[in-house]
PDB file of N, CA and C in Angstrom:
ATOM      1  N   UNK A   1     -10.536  -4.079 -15.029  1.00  0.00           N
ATOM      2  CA  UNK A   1      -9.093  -4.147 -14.904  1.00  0.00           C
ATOM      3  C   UNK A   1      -8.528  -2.784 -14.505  1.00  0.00           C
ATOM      4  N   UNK A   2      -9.106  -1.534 -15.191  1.00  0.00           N
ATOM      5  CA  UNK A   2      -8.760  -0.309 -14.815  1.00  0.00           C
ATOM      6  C   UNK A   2      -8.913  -0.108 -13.200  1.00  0.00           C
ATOM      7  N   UNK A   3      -9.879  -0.320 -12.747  1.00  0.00           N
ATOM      8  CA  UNK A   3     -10.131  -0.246 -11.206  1.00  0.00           C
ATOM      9  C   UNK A   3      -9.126  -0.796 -10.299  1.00  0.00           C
ATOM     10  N   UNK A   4      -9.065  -2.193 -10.769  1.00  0.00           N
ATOM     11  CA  UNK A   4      -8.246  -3.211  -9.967  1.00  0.00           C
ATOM     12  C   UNK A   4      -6.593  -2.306  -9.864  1.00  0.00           C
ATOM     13  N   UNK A   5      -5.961  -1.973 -11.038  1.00  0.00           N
ATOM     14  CA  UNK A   5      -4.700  -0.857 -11.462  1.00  0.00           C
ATOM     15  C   UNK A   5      -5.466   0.645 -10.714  1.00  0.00           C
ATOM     16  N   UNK A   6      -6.393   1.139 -10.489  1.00  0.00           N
ATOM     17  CA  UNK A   6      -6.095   2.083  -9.547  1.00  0.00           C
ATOM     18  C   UNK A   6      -6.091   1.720  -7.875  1.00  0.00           C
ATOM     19  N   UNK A   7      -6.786   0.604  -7.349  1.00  0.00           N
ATOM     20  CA  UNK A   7      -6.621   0.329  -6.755  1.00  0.00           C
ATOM     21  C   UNK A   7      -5.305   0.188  -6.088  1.00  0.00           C
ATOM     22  N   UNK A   8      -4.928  -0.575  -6.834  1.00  0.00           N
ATOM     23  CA  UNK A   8      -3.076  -1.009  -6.645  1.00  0.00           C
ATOM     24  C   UNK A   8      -2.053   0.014  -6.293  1.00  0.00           C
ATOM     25  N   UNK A   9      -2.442   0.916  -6.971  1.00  0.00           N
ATOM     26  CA  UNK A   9      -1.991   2.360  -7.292  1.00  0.00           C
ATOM     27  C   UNK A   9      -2.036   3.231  -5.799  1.00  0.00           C
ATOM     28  N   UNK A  10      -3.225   3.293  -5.320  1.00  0.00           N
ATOM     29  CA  UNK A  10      -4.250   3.602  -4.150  1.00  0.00           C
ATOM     30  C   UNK A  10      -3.054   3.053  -3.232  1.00  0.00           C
ATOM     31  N   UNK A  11      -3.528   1.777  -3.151  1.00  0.00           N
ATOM     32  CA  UNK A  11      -2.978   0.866  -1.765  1.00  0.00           C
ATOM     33  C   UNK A  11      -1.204   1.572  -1.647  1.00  0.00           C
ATOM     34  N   UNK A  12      -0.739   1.417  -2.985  1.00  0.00           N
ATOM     35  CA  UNK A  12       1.014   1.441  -3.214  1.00  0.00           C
ATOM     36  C   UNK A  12       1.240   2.732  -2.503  1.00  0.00           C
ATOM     37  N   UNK A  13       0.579   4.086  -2.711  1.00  0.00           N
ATOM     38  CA  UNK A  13       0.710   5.403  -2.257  1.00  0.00           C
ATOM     39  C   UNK A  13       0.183   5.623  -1.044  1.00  0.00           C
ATOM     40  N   UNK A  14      -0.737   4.748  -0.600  1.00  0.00           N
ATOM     41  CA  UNK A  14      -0.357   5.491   0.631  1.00  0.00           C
ATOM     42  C   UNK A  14      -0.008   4.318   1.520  1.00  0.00           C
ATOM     43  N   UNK A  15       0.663   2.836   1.147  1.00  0.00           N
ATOM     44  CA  UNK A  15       1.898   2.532   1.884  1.00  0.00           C
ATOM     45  C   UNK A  15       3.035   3.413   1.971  1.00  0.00           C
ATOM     46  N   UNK A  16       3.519   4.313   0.712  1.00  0.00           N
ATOM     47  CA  UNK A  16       4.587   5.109   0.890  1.00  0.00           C
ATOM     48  C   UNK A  16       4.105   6.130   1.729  1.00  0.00           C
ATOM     49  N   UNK A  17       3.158   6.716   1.817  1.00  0.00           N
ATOM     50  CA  UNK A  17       3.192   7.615   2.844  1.00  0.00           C
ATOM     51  C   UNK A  17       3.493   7.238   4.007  1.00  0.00           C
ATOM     52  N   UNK A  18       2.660   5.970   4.578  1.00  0.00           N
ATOM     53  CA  UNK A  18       2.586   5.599   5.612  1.00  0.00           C
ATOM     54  C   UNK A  18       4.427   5.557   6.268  1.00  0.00           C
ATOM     55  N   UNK A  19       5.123   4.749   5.080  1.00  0.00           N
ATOM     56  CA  UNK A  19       6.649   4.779   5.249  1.00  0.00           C
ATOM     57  C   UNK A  19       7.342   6.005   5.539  1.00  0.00           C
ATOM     58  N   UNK A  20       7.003   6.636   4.945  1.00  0.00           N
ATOM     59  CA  UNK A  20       7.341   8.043   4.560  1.00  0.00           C
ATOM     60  C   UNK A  20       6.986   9.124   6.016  1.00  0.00           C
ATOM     61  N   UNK A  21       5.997   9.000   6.787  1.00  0.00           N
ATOM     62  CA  UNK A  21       5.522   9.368   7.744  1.00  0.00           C
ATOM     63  C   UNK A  21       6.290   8.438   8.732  1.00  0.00           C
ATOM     64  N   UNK A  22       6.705   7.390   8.989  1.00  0.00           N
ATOM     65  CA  UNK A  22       7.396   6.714  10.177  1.00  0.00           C
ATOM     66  C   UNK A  22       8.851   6.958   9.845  1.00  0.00           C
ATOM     67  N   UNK A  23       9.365   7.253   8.693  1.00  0.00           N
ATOM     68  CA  UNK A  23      10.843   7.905   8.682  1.00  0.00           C
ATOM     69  C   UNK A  23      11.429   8.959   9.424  1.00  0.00           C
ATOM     70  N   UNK A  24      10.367  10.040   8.695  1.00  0.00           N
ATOM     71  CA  UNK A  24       9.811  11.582   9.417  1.00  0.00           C
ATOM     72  C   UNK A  24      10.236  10.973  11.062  1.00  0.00           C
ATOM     73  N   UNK A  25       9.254  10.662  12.022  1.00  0.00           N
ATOM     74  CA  UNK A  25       9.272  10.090  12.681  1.00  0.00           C
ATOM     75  C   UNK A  25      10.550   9.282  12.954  1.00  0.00           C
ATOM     76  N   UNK A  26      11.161   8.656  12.831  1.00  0.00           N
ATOM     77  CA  UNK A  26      12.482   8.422  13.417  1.00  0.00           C
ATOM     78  C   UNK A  26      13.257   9.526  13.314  1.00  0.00           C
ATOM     79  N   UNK A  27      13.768  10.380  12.074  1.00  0.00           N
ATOM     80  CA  UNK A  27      14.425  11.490  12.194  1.00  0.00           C
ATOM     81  C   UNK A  27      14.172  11.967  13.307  1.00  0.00           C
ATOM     82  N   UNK A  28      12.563  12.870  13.756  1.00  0.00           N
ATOM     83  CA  UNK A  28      12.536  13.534  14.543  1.00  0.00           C
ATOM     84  C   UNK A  28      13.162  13.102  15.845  1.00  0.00           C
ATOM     85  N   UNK A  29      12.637  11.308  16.342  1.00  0.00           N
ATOM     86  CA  UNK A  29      12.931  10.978  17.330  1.00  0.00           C
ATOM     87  C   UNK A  29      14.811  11.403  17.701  1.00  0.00           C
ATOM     88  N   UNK A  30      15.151  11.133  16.963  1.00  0.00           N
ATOM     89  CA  UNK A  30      16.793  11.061  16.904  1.00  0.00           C
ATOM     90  C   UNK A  30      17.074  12.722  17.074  1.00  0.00           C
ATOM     91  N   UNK A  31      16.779  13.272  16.701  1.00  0.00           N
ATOM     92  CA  UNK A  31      16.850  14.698  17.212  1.00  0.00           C
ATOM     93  C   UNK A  31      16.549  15.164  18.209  1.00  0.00           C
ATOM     94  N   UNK A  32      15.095  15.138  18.549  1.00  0.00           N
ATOM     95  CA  UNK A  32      14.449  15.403  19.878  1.00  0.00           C
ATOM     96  C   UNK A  32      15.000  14.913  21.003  1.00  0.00           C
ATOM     97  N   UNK A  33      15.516  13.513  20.582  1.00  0.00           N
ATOM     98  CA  UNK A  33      16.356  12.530  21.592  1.00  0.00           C
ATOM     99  C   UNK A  33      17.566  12.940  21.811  1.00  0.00           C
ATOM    100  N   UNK A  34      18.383  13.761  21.027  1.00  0.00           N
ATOM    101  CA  UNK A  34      19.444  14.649  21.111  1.00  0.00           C
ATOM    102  C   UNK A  34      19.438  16.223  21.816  1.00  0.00           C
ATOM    103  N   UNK A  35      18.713  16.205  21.627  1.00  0.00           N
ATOM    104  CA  UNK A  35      18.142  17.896  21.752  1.00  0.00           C
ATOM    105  C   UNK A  35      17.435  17.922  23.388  1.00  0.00           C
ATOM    106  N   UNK A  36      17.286  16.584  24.065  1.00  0.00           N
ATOM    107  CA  UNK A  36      16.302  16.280  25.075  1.00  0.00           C
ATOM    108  C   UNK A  36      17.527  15.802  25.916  1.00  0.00           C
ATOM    109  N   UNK A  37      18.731  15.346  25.558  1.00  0.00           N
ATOM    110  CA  UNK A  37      20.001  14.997  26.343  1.00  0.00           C
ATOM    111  C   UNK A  37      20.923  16.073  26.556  1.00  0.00           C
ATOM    112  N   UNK A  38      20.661  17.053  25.136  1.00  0.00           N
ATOM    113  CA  UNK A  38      21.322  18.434  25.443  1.00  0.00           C
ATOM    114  C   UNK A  38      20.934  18.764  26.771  1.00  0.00           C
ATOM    115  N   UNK A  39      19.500  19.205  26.642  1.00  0.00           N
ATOM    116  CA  UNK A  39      19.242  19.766  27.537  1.00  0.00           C
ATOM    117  C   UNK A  39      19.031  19.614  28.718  1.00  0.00           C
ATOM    118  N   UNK A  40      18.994  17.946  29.094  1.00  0.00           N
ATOM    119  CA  UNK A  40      18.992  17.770  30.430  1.00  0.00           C
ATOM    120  C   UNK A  40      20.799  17.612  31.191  1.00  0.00           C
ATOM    121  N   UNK A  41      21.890  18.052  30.175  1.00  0.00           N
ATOM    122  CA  UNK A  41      22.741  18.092  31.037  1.00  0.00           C
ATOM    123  C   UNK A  41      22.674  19.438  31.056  1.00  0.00           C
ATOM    124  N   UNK A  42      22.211  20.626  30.498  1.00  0.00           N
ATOM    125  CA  UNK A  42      22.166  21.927  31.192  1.00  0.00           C
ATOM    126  C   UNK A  42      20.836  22.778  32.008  1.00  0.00           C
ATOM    127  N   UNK A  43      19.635  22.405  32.092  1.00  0.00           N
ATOM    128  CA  UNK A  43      18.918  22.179  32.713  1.00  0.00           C
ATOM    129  C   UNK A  43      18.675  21.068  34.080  1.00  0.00           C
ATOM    130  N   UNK A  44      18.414  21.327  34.868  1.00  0.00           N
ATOM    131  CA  UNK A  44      18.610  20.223  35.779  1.00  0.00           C
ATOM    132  C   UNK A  44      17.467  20.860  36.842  1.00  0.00           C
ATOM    133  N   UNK A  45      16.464  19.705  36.732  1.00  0.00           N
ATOM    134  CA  UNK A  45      14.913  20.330  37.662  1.00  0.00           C
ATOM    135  C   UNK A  45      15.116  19.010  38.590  1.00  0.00           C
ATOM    136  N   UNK A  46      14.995  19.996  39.955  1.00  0.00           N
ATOM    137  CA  UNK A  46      14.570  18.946  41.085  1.00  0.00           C
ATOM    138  C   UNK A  46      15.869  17.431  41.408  1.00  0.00           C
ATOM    139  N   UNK A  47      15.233  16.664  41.944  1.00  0.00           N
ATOM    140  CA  UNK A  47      15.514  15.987  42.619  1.00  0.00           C
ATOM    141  C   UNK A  47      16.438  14.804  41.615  1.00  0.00           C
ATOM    142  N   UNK A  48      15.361  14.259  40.298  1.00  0.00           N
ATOM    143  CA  UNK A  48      15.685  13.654  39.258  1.00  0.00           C
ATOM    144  C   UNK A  48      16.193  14.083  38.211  1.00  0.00           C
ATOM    145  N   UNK A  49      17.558  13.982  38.117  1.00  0.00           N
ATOM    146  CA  UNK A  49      18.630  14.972  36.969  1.00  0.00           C
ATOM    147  C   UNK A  49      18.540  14.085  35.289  1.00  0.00           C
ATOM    148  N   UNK A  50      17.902  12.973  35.680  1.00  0.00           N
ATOM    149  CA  UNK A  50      17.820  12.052  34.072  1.00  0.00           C
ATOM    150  C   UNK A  50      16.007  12.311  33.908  1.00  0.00           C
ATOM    151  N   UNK A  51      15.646  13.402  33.957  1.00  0.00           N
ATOM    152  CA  UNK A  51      14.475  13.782  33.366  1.00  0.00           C
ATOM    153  C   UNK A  51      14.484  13.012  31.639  1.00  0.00           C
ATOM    154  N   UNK A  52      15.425  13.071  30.789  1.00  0.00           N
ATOM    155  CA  UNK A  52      15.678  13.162  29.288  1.00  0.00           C
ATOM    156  C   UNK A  52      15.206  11.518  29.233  1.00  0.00           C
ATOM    157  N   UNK A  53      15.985  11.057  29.963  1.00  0.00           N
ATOM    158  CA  UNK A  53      15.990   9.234  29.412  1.00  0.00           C
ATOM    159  C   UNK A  53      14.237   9.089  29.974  1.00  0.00           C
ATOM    160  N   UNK A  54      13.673   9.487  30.743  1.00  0.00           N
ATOM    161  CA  UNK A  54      12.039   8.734  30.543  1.00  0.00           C
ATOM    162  C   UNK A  54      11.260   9.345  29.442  1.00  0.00           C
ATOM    163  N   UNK A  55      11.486  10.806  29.427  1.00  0.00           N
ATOM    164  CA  UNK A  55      11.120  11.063  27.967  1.00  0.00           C
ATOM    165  C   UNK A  55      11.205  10.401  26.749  1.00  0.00           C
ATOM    166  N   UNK A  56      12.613  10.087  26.817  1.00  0.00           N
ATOM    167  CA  UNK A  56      12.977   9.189  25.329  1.00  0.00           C
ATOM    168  C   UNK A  56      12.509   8.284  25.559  1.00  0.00           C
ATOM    169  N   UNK A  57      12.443   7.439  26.675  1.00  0.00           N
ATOM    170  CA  UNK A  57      11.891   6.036  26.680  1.00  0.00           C
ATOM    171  C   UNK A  57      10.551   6.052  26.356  1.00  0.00           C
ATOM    172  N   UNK A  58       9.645   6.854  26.439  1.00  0.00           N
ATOM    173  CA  UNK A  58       8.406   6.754  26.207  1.00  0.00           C
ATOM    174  C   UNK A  58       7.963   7.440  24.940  1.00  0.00           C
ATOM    175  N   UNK A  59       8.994   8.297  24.334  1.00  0.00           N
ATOM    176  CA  UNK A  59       8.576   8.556  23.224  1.00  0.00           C
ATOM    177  C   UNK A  59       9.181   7.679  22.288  1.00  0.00           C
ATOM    178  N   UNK A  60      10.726   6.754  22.659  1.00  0.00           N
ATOM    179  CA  UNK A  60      10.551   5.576  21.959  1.00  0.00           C
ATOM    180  C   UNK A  60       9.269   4.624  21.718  1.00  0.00           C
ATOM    181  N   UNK A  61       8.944   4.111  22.985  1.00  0.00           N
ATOM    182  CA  UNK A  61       7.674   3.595  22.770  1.00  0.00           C
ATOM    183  C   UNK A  61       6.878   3.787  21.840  1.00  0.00           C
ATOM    184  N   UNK A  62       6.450   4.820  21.880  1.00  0.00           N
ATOM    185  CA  UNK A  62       5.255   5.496  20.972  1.00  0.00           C
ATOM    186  C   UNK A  62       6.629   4.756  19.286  1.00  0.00           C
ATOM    187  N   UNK A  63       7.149   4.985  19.363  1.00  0.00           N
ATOM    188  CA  UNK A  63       7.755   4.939  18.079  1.00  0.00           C
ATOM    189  C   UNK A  63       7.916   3.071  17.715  1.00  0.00           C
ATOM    190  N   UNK A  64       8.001   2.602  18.715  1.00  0.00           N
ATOM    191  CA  UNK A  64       8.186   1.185  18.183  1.00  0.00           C
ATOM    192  C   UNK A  64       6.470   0.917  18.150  1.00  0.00           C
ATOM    193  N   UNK A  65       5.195   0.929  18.948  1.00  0.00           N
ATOM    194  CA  UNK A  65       3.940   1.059  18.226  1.00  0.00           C
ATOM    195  C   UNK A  65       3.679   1.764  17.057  1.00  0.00           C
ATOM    196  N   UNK A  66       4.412   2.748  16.448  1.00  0.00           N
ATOM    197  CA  UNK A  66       4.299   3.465  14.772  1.00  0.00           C
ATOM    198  C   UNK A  66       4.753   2.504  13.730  1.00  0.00           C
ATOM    199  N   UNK A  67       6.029   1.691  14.460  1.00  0.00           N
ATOM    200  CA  UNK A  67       6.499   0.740  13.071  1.00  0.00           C
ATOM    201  C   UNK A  67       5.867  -0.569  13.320  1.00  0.00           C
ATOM    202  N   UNK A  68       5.537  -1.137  14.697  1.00  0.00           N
ATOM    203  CA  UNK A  68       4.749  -2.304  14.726  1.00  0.00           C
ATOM    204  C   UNK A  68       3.004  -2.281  13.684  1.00  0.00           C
ATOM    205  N   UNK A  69       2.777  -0.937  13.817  1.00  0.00           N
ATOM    206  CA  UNK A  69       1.297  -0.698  12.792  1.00  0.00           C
ATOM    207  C   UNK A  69       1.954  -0.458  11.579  1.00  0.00           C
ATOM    208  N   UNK A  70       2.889   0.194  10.763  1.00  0.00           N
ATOM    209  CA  UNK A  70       3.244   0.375   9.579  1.00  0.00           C
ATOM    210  C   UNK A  70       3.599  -1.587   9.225  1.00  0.00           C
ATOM    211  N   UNK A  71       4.942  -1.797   9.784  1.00  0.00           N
ATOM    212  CA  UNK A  71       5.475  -3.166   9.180  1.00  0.00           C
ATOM    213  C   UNK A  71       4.715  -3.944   9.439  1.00  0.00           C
ATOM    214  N   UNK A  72       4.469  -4.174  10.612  1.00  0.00           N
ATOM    215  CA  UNK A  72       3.503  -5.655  11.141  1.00  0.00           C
ATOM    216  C   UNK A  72       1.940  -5.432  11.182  1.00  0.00           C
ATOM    217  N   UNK A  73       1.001  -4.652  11.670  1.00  0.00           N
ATOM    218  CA  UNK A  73      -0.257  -4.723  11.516  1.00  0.00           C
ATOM    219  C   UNK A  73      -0.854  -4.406  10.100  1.00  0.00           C
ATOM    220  N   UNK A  74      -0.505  -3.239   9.185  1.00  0.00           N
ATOM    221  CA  UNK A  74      -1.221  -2.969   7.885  1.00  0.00           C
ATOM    222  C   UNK A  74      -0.519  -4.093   6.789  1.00  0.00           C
ATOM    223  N   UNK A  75       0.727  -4.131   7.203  1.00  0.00           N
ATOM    224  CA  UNK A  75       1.417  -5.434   6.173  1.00  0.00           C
ATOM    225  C   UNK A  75       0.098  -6.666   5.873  1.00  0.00           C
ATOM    226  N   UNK A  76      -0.455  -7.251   6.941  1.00  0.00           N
ATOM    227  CA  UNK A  76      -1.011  -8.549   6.984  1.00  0.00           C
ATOM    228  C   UNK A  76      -2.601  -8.180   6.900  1.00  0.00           C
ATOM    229  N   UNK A  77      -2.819  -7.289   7.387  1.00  0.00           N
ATOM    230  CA  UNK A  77      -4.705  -7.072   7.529  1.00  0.00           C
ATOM    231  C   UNK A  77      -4.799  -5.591   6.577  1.00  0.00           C
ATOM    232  N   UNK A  78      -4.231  -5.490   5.377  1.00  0.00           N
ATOM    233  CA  UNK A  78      -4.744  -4.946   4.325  1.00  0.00           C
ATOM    234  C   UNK A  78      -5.721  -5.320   3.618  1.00  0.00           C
ATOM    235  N   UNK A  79      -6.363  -4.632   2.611  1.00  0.00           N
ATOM    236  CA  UNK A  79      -7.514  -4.898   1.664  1.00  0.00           C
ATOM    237  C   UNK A  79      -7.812  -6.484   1.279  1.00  0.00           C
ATOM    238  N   UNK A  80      -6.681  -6.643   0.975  1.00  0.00           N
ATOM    239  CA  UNK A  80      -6.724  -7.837   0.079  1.00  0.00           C
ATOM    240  C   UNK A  80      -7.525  -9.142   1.748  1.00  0.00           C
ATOM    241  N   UNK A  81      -7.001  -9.274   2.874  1.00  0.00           N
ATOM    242  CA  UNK A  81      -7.494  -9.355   3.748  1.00  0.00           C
ATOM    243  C   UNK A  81      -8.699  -9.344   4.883  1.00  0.00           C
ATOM    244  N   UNK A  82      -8.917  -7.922   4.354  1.00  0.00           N
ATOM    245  CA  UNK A  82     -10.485  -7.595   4.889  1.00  0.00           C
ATOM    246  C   UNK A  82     -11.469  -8.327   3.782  1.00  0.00           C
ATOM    247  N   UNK A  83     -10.675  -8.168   2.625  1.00  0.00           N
ATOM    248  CA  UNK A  83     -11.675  -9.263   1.496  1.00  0.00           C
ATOM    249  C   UNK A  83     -11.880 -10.582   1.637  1.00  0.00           C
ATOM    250  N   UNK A  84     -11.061 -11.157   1.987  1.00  0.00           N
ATOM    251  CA  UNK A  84     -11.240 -12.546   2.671  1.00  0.00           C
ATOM    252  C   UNK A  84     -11.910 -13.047   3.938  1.00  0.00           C
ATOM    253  N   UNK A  85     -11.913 -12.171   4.301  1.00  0.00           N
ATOM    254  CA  UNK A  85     -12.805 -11.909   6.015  1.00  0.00           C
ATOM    255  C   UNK A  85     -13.886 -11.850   5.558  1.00  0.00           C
ATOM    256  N   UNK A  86     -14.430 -10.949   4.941  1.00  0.00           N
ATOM    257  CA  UNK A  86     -15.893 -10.573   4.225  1.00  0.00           C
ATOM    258  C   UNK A  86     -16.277 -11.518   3.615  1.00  0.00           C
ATOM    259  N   UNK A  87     -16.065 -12.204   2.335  1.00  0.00           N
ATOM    260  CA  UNK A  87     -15.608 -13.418   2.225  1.00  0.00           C
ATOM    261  C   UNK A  87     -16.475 -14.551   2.298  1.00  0.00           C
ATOM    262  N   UNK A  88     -15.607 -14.636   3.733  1.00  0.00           N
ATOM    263  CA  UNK A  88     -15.683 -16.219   4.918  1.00  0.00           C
ATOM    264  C   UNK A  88     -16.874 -16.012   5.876  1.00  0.00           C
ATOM    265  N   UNK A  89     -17.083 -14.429   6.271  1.00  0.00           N
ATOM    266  CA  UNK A  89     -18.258 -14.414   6.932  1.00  0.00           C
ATOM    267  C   UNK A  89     -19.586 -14.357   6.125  1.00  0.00           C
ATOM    268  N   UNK A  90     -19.273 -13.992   4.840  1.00  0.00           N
ATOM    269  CA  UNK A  90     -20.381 -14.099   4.114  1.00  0.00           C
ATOM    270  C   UNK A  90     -20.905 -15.356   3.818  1.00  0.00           C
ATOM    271  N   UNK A  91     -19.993 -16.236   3.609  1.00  0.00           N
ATOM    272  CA  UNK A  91     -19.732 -17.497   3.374  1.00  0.00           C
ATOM    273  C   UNK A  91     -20.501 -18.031   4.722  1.00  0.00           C
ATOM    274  N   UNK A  92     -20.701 -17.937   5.557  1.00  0.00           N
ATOM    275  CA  UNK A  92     -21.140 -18.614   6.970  1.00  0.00           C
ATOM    276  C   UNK A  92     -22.201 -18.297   6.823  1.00  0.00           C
ATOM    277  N   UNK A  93     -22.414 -17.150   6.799  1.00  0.00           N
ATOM    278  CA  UNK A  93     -23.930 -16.298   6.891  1.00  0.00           C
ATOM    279  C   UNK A  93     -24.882 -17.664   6.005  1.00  0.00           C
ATOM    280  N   UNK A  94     -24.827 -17.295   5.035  1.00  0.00           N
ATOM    281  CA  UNK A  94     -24.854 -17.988   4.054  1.00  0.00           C
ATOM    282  C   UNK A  94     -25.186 -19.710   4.336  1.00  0.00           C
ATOM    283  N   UNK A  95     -24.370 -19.826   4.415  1.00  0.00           N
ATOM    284  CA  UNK A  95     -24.370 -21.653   5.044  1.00  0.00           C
ATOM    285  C   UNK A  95     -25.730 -21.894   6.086  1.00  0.00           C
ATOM    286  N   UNK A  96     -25.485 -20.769   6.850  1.00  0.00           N
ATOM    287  CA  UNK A  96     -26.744 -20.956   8.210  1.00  0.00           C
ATOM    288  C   UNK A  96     -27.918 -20.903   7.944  1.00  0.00           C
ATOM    289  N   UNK A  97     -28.397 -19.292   6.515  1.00  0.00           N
ATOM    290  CA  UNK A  97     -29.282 -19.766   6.435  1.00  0.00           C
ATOM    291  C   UNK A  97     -29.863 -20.772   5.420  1.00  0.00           C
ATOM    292  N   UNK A  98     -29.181 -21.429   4.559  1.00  0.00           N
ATOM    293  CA  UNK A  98     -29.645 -22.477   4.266  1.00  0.00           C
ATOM    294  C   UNK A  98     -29.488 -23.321   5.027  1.00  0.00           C
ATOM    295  N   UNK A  99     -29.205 -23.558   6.237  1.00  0.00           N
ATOM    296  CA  UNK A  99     -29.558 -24.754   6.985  1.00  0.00           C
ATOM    297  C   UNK A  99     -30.850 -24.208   7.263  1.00  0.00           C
ATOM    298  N   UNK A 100     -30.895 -22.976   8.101  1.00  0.00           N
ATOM    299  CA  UNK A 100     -32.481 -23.126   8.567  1.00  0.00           C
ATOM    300  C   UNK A 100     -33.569 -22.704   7.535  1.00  0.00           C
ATOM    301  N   UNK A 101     -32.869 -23.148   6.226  1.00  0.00           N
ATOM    302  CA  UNK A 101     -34.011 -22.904   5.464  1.00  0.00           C
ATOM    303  C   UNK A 101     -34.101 -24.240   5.333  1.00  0.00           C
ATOM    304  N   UNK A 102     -33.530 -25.107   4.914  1.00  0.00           N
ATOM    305  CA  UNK A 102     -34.061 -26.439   4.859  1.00  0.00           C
ATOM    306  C   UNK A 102     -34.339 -27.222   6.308  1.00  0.00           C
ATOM    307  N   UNK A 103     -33.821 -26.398   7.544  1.00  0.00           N
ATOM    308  CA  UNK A 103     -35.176 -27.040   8.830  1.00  0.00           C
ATOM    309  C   UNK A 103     -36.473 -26.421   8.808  1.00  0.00           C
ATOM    310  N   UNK A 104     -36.578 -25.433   8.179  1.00  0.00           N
ATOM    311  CA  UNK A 104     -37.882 -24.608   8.097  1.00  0.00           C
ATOM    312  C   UNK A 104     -38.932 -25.480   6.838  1.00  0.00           C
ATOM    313  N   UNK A 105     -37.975 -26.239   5.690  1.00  0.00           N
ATOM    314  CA  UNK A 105     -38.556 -26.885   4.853  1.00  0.00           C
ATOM    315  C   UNK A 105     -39.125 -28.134   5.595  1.00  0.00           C
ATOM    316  N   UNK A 106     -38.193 -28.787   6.105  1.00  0.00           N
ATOM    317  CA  UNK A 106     -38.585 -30.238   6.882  1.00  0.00           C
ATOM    318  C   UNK A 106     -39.787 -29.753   7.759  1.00  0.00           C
ATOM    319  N   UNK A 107     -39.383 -29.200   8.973  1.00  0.00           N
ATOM    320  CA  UNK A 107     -40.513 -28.614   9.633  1.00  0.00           C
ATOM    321  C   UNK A 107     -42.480 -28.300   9.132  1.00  0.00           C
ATOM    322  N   UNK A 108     -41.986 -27.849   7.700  1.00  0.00           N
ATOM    323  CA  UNK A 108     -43.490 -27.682   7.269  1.00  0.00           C
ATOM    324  C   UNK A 108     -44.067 -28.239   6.195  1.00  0.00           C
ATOM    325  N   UNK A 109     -43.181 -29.625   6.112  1.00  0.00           N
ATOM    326  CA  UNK A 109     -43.998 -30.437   5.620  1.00  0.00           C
ATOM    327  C   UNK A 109     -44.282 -31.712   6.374  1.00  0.00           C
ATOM    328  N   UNK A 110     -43.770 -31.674   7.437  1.00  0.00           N
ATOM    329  CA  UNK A 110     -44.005 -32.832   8.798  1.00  0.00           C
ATOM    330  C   UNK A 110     -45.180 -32.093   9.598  1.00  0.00           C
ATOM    331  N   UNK A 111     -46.421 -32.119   8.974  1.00  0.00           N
ATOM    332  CA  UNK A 111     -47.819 -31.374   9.600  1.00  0.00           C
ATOM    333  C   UNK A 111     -48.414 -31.806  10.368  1.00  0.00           C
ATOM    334  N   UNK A 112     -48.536 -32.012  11.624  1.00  0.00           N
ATOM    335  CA  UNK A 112     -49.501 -32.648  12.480  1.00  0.00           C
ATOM    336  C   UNK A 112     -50.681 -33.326  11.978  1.00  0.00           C
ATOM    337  N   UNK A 113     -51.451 -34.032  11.804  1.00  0.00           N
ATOM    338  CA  UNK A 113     -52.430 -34.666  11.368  1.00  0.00           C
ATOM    339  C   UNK A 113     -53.659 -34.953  12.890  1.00  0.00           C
TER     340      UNK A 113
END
């Protein structure tokens, strides 16, 4: 029972990090994204004067893949998950070879004569 309660414990802390690290992460975005509009109305390189908006757009990106793995991918294929996987394939494993253990049984007692 002690294990199972550190476990829990385990999993709970570093979901908060994980949260805790994609917050970080929006702050920054929202800044950088500010700080990246500053500067492209007083900077101005070349030909393309909205340098700022593909930046942000792609470092949005990156940011909606940070919360799609925090909320949606570790939410559903956590521990408790990979245990059930393990599981079900063990569970198969399992099944098969007692089938070919009982064709291996049939097999050698049907002896040619």
């Amino acid at each position: 029972m002690e294990k199972e309660q550190h476990e829990q414990y385990e999993y709970a802390r570093k979901r908060l990090n994980q949260k805790k690290e994609l917050y970080f992460h929006f702050v920054l975005f929202l800044l950088g994204s500010l700080f990246l509009a500053i500067a492209n109305h007083f900077l101005v390189f070349g030909y393309d004067s909205n340098w700022s908006i593909w930046v942000i757009t792609v470092w949005f990106f990156l940011f909606i893949l940070h919360f799609i793995k925090i909320y949606i991918t570790d939410r559903f294929m956590n521990k408790n998950w990979e245990r059930e996987q393990i599981d079900r394939l063990v569970a198969q494993q399992q099944k098969k070879i007692a089938q070919l253990q009982t064709q291996a049984d049939e097999d050698s007692s049907i002896k040619p004569q």
